[in-house]
C-alpha atoms as a PDB file:
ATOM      1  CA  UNK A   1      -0.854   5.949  16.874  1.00  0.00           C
ATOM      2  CA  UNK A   2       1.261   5.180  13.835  1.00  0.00           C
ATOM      3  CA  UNK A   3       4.928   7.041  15.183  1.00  0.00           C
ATOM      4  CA  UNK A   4       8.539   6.859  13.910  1.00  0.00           C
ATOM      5  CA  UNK A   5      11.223   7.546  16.127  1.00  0.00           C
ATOM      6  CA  UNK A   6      14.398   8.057  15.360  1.00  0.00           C
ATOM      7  CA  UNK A   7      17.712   7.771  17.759  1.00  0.00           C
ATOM      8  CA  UNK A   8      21.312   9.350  16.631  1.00  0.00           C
ATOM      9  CA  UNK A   9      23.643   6.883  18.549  1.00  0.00           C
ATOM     10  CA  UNK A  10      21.157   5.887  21.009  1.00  0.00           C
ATOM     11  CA  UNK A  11      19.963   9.124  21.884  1.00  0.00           C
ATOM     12  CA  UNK A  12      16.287   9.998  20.954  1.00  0.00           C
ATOM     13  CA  UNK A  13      16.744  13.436  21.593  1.00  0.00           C
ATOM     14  CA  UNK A  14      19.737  13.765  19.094  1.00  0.00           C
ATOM     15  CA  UNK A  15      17.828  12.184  16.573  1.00  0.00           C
ATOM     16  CA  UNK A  16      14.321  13.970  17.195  1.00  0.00           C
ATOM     17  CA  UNK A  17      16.906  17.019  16.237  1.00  0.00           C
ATOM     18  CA  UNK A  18      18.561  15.759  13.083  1.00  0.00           C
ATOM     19  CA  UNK A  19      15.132  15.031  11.969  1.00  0.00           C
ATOM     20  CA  UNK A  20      13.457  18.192  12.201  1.00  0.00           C
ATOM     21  CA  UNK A  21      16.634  19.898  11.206  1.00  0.00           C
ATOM     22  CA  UNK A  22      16.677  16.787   7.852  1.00  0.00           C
ATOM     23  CA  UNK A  23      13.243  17.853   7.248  1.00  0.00           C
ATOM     24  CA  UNK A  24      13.973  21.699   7.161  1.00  0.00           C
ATOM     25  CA  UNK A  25      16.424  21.309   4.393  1.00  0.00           C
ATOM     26  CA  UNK A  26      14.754  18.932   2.463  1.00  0.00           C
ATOM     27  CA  UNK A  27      11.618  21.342   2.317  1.00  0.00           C
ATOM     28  CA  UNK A  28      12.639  23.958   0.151  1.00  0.00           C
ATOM     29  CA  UNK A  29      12.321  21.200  -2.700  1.00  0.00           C
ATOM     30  CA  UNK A  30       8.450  21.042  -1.458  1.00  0.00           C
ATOM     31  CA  UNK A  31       7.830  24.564  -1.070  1.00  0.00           C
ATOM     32  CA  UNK A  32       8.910  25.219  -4.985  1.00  0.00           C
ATOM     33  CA  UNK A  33       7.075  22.026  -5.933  1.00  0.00           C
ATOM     34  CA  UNK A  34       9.482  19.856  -6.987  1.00  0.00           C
ATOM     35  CA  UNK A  35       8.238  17.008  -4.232  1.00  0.00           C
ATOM     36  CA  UNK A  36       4.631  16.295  -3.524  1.00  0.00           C
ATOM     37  CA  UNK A  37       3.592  15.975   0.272  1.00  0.00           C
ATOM     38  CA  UNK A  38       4.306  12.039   0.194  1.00  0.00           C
ATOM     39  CA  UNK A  39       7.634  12.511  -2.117  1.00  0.00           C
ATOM     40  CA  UNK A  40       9.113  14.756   0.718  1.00  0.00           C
ATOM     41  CA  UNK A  41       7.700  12.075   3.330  1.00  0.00           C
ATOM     42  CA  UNK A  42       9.264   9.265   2.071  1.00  0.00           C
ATOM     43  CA  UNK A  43      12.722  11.266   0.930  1.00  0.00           C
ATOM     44  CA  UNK A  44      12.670  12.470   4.694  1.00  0.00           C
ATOM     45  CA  UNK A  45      12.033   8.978   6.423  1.00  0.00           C
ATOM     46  CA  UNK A  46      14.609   7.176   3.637  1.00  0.00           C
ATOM     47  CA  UNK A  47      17.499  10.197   4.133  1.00  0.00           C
ATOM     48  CA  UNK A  48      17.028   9.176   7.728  1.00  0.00           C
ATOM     49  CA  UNK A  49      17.477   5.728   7.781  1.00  0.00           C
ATOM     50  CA  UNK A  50      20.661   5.908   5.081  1.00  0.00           C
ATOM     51  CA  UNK A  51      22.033   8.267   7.932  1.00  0.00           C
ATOM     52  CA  UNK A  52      25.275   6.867   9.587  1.00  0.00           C
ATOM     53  CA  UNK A  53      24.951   6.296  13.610  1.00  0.00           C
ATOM     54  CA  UNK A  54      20.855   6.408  12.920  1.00  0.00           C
ATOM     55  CA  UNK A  55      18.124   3.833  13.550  1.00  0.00           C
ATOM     56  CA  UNK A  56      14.766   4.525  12.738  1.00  0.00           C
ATOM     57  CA  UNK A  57      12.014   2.604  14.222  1.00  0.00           C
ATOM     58  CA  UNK A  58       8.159   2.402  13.361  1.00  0.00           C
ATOM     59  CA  UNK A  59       4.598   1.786  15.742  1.00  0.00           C
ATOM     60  CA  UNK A  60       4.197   1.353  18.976  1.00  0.00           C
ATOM     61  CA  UNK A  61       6.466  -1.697  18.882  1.00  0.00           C
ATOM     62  CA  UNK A  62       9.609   0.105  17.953  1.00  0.00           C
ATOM     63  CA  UNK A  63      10.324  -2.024  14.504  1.00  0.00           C
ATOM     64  CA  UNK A  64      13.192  -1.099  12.478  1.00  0.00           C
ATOM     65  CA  UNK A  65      12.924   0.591   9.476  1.00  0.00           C
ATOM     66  CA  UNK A  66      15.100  -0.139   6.688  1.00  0.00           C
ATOM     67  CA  UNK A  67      15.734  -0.070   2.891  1.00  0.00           C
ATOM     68  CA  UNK A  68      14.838  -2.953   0.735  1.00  0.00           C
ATOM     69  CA  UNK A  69      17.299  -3.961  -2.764  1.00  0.00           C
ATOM     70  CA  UNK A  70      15.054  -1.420  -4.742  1.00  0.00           C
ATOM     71  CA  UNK A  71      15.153   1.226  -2.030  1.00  0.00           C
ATOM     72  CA  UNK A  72      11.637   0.766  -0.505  1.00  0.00           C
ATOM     73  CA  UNK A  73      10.868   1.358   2.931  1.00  0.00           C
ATOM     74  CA  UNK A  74      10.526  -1.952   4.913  1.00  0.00           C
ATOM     75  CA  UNK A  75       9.731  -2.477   9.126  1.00  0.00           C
ATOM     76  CA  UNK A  76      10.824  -5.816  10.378  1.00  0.00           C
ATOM     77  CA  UNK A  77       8.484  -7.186  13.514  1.00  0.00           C
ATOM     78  CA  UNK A  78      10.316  -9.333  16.002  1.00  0.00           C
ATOM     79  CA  UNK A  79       8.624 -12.066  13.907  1.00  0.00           C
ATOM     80  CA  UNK A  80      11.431 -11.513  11.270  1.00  0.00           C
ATOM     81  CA  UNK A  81       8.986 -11.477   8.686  1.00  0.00           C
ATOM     82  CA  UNK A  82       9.123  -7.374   7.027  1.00  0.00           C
ATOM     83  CA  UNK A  83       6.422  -5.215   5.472  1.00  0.00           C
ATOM     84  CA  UNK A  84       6.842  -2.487   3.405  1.00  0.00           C
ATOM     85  CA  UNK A  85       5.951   0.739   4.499  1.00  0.00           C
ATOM     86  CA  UNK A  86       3.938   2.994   2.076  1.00  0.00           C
ATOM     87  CA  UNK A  87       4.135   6.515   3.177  1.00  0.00           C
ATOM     88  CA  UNK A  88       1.229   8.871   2.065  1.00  0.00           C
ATOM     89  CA  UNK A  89       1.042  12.818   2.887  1.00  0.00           C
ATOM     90  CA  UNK A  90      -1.177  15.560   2.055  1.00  0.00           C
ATOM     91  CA  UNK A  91      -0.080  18.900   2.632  1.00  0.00           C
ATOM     92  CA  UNK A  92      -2.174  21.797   4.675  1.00  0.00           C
ATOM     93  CA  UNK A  93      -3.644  24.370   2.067  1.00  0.00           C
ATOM     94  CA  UNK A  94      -4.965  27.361   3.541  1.00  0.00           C
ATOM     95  CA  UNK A  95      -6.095  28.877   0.440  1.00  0.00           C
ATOM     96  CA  UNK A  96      -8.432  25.926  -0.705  1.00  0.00           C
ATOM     97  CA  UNK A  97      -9.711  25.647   3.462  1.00  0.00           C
ATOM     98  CA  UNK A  98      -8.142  21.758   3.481  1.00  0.00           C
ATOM     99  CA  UNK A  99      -7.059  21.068   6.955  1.00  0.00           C
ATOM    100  CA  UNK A 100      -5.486  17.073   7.396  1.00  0.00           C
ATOM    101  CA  UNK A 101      -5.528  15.686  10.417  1.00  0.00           C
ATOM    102  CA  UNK A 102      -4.160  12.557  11.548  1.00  0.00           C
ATOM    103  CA  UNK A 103      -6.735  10.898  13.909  1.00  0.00           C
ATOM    104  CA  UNK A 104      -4.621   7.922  16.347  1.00  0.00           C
ATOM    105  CA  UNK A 105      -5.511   4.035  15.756  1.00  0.00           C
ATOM    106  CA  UNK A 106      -6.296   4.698  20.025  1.00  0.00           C
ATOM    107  CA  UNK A 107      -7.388   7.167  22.533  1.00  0.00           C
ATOM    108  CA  UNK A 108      -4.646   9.269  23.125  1.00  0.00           C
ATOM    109  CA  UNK A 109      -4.184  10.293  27.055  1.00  0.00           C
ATOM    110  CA  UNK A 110      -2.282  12.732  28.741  1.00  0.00           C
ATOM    111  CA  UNK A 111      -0.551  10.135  30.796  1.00  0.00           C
ATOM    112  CA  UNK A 112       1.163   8.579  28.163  1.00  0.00           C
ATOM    113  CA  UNK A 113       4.619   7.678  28.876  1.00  0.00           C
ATOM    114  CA  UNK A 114       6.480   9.117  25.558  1.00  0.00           C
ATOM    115  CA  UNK A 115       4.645  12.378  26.974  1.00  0.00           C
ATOM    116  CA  UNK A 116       6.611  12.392  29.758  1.00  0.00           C
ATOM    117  CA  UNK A 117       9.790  11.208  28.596  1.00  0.00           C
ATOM    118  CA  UNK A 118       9.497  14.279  25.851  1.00  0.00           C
ATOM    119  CA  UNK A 119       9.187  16.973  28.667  1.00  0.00           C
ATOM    120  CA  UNK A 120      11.839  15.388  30.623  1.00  0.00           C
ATOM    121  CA  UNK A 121      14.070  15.575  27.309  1.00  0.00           C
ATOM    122  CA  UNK A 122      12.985  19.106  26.792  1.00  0.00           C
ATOM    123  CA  UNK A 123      13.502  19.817  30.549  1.00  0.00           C
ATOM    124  CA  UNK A 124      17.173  18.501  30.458  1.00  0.00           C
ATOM    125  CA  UNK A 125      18.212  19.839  26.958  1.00  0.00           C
ATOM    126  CA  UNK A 126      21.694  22.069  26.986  1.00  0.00           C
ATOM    127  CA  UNK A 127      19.903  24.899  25.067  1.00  0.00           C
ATOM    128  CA  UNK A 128      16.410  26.423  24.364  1.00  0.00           C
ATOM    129  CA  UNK A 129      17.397  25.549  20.615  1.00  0.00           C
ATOM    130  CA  UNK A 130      17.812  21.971  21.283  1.00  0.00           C
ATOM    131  CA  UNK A 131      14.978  21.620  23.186  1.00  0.00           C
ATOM    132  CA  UNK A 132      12.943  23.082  20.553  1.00  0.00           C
ATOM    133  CA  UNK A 133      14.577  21.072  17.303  1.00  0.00           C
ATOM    134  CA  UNK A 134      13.801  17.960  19.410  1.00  0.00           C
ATOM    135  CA  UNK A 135      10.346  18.843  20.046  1.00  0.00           C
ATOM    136  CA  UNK A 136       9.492  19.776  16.269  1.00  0.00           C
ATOM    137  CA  UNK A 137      11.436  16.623  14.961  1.00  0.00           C
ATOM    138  CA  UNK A 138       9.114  14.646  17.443  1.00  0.00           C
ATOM    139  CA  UNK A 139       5.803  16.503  16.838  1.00  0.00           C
ATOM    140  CA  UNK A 140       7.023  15.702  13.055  1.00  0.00           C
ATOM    141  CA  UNK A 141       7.525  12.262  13.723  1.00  0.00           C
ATOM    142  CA  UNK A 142       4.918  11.288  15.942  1.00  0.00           C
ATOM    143  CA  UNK A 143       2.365  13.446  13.813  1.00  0.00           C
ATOM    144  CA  UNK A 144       2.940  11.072  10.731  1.00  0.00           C
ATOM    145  CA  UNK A 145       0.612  12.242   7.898  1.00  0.00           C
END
């Protein structure tokens, strides 16, 4: 399943909640149109990796995400050798009955690991609002039109 995941000095959890709360302010500038679904992707994924104390990482592999010289998305493999990321979104219309669903690269089970170490998270978290910005940053994330 393609995935992002994003840490705020180390901490998952912190940054699962600085992205959904990145991604609630930068959505007014979707919701009047001025960003298409993929413009408020990328500006989302970028505003997180220029984020001080942040490290963003991409697949199943954990690469980091970074910004190239002319500010393009880039994951770098423990081969050293970087790709660029192209981010593409669509956004869910109600009125025109368009649904868009990611479907995983592999058979998702309920076992998964990352499943469990997101309801320990939520289990653990300070405050019912914590728990629930992490859990919207990481269905955000993980979800990854």
């Amino acid at each position: 399943m393609s995935t992002f995941k994003v840490r705020l000095n180390g901490s998952e959890f912190e940054g699962g909640k600085l992205a959904a709360k990145e991604y609630n302010r930068l959505y007014p500038d979707f919701s009047t149109g001025a960003l298409s679904p993929s413009e408020l992707f990328e500006k989302w994924i970028k505003t997180l990796v220029k984020t001080a104390n942040v490290v963003v990482t991409y697949g199943i592999n954990d690469w980091p995400v970074s910004l190239d010289g002319q500010d393009r998305l880039i994951a770098t493999p423990t081969t050293g050798r970087t790709f660029r990321l192209k981010l593409r979104s669509d956004d869910d219309n109600f009125g025109l009955r368009k649904v868009v669903m990611i479907t995983p690269s592999q058979k998702p089970e309920l076992n998964e690991q990352y499943l469990s170490d997101i309801v320990t998270r939520i289990k653990n978290a300070a405050q019912e609002t914590d728990a629930m910005a992490y859990l919207l940053g990481t269905i955000l994330l993980r979800r990854c039109r």
